[in-house]
N, C-alpha and C. Protein backbone atom coordinates (compact mmCIF):
# COMPACT_ATOMS: atom_id res chain seq x y z
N UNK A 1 78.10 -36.90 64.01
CA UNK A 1 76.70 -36.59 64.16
C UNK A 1 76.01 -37.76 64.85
N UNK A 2 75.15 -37.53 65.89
CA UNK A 2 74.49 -38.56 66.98
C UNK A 2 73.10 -38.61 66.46
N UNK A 3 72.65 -39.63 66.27
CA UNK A 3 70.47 -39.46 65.94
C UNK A 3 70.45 -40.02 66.98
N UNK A 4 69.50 -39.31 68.08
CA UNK A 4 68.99 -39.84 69.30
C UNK A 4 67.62 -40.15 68.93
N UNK A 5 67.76 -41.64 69.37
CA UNK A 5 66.28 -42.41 69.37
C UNK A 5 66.21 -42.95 70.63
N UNK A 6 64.96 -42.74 70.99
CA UNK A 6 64.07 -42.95 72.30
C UNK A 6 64.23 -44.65 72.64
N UNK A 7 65.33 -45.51 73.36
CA UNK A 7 65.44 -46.97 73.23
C UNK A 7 64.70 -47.27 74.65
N UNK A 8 64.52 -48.01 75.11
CA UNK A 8 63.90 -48.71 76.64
C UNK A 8 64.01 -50.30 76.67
N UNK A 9 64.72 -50.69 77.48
CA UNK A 9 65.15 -51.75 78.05
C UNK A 9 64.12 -52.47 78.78
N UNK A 10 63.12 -53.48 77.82
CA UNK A 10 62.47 -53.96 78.86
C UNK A 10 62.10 -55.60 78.73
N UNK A 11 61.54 -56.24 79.80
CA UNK A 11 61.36 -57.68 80.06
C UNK A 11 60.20 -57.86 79.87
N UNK A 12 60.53 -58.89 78.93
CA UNK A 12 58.72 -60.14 78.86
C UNK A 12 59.43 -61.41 79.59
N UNK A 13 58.24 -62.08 79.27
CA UNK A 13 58.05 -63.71 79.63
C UNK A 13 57.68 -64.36 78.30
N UNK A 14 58.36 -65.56 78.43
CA UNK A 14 57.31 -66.28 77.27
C UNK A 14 57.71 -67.91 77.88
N UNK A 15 56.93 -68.94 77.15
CA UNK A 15 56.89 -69.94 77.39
C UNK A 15 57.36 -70.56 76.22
N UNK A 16 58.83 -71.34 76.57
CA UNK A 16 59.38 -72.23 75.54
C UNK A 16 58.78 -73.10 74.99
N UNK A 17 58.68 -73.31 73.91
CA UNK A 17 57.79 -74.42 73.02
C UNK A 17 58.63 -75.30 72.23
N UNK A 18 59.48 -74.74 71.30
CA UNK A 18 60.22 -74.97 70.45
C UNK A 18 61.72 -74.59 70.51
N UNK A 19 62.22 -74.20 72.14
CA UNK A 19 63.92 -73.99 71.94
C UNK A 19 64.45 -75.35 72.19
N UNK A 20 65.53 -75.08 71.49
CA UNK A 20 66.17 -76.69 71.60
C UNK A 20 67.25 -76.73 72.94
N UNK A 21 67.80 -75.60 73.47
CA UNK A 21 68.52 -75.92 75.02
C UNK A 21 67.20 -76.16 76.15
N UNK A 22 65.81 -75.83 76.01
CA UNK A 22 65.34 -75.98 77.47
C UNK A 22 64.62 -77.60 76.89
N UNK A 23 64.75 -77.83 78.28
CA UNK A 23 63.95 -79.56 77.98
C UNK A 23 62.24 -79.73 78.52
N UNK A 24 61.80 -80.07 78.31
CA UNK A 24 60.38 -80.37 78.47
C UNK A 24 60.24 -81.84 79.10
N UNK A 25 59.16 -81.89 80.37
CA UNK A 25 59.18 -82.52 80.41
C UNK A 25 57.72 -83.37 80.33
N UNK A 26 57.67 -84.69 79.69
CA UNK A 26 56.54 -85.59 79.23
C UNK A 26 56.29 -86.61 80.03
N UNK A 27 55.21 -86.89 80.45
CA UNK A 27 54.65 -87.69 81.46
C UNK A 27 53.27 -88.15 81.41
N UNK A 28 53.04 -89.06 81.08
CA UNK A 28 51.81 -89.33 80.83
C UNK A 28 51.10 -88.63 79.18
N UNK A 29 51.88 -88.24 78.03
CA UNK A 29 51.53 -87.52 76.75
C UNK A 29 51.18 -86.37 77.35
N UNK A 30 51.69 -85.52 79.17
CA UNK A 30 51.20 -83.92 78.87
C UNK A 30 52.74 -83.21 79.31
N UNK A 31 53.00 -81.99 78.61
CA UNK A 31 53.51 -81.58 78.52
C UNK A 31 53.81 -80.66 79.32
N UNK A 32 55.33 -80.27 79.89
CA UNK A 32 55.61 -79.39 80.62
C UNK A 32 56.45 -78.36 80.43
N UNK A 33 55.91 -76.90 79.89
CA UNK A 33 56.72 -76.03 79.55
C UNK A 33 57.57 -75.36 80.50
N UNK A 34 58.22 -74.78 80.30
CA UNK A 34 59.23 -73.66 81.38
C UNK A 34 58.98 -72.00 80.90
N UNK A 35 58.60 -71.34 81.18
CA UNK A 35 58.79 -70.31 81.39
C UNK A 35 60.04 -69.20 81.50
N UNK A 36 60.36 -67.97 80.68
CA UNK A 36 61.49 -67.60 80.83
C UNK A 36 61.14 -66.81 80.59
N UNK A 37 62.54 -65.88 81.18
CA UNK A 37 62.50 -64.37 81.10
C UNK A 37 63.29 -63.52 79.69
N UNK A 38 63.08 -62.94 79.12
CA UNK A 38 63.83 -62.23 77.94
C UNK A 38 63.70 -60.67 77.71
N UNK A 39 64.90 -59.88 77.81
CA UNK A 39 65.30 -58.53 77.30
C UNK A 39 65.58 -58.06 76.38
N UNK A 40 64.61 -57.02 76.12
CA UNK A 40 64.32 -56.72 74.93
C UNK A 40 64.02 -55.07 74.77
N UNK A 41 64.57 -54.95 73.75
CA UNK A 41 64.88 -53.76 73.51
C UNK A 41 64.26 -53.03 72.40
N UNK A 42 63.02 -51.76 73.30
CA UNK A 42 61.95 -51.06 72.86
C UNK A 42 61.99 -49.63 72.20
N UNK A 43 61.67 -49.68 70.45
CA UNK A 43 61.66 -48.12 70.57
C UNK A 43 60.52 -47.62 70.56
N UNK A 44 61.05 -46.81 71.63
CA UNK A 44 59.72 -45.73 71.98
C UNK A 44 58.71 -45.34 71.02
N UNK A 45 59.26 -44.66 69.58
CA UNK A 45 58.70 -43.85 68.81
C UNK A 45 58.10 -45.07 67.66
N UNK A 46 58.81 -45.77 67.31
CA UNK A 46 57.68 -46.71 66.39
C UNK A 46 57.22 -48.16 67.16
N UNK A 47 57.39 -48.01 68.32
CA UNK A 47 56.60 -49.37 69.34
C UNK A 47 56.99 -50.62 68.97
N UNK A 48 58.69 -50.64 68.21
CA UNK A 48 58.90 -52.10 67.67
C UNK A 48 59.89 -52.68 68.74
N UNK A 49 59.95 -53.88 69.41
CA UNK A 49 60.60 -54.51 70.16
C UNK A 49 61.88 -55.58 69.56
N UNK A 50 62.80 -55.84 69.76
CA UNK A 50 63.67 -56.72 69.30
C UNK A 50 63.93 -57.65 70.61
N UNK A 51 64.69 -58.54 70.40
CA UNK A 51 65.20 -59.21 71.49
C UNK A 51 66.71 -59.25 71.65
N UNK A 52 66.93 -58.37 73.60
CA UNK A 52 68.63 -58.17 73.62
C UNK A 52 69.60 -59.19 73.25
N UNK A 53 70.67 -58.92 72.88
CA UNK A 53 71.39 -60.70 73.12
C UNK A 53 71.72 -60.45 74.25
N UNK A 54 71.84 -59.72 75.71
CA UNK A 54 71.63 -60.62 76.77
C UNK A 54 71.36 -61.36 77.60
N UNK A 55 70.21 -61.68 76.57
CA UNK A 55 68.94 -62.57 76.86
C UNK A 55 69.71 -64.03 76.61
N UNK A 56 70.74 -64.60 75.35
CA UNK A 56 71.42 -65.62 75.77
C UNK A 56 72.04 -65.60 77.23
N UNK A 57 72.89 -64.46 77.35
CA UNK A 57 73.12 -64.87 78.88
C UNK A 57 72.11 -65.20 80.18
N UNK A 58 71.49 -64.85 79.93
CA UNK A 58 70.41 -65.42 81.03
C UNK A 58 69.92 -66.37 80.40
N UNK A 59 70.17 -67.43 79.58
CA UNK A 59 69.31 -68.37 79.34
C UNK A 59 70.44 -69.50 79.78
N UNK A 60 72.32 -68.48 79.45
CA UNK A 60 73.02 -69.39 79.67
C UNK A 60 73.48 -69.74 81.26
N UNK A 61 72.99 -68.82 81.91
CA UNK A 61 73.43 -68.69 83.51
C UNK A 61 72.42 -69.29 84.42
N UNK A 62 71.11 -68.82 83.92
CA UNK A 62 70.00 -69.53 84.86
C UNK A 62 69.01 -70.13 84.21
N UNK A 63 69.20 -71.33 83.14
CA UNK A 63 67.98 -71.75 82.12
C UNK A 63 67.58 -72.72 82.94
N UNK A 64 68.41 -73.96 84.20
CA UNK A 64 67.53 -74.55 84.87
C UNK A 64 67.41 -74.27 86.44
N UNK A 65 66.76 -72.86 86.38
CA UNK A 65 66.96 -72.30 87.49
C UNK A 65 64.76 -71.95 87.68
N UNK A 66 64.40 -71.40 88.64
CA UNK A 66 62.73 -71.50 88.44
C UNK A 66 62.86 -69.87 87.66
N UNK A 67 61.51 -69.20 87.33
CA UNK A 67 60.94 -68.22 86.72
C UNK A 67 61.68 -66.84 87.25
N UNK A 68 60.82 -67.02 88.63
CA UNK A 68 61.42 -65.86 89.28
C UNK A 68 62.82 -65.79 89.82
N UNK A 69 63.68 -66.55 89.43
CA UNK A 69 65.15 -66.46 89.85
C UNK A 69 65.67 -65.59 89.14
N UNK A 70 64.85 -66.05 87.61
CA UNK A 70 65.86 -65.74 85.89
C UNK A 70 65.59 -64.27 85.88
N UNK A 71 63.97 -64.21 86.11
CA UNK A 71 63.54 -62.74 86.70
C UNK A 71 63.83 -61.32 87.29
N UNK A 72 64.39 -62.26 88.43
CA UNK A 72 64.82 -61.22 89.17
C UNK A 72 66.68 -60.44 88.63
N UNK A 73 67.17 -61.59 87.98
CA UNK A 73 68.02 -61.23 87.24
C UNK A 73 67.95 -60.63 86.33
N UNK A 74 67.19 -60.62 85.89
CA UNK A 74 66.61 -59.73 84.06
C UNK A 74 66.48 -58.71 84.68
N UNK A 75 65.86 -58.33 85.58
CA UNK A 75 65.04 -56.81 86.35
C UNK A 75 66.63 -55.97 86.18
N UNK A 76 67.06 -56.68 87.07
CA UNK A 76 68.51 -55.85 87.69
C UNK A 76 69.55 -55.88 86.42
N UNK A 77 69.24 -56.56 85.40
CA UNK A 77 70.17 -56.49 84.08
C UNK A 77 69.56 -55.02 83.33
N UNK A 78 68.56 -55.25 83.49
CA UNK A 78 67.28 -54.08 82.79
C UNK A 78 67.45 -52.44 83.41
N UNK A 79 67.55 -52.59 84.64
CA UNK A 79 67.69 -51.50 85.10
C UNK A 79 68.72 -50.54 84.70
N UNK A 80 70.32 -51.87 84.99
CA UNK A 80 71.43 -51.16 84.91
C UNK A 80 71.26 -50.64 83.30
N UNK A 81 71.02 -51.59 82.33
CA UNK A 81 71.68 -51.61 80.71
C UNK A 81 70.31 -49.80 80.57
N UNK A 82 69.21 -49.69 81.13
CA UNK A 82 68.28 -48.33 81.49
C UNK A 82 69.12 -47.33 81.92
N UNK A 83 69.99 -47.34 83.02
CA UNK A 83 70.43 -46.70 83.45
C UNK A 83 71.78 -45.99 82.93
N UNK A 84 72.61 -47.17 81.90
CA UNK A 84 73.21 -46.56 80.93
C UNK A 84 73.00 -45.68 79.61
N UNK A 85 71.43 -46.22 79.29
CA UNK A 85 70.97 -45.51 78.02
C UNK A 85 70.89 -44.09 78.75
N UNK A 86 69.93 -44.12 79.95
CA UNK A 86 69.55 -42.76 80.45
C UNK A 86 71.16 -41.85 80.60
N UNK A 87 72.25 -42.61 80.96
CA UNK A 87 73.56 -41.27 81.28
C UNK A 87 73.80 -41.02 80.14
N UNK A 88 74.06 -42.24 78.81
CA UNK A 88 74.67 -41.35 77.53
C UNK A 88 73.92 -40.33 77.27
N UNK A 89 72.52 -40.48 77.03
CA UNK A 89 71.38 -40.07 76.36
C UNK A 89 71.77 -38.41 77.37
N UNK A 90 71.79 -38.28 78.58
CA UNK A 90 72.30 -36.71 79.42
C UNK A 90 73.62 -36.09 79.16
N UNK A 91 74.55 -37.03 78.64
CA UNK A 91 75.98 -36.63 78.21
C UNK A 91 76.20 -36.56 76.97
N UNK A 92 75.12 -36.87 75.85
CA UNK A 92 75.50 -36.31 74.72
C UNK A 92 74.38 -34.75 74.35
N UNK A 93 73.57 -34.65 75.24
CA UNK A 93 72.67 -33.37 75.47
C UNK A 93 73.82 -32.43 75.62
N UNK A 94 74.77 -32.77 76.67
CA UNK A 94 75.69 -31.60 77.11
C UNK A 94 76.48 -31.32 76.11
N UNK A 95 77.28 -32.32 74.96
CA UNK A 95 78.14 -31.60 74.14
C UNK A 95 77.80 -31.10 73.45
């Protein structure tokens, strides 16, 4: 027996404050955050978000890489891991 729940694959941003792999950098007592991208995984029906774990991999492949690099990688991670929910989600309709 299958329970189909409504999932969606999607990307925020947030600004590291407190992870201990990205480094900050201090200059003069001001602070310089980094910005990153994270996938996260939405259900539709009660609006609660989690965070993917392939979001370590992109932190482990492009963490000192700029915003829109990590970005543009998340998009195209997002799409595909979308594009798999969308075929099961049509191939278990059919059985």
């Amino acid at each position: 027996m299958f329970i189909l729940v409504d999932f969606l694959i999607i990307l925020k941003s947030i600004l590291s404050v407190f992870c201990t792999d990205v480094a900050f950098l201090q200059i003069d007592n001001i602070r310089e955050y980094r910005k990153h991208s994270v996938i996260m995984l939405k259900n539709s029906i009660t609006n609660q978000s989690i965070i993917h774990p392939l979001t370590a991999f992109i932190f482990w492949k492009w963490k000192r890489k700029e915003y829109n690099t990590q970005r543009l990688q998340a998009i195209h991670l997002c799409q595909f891991l979308n594009y798999i929910l969308i075929e099961k989600r049509n191939v278990l309709h059919f059985v």
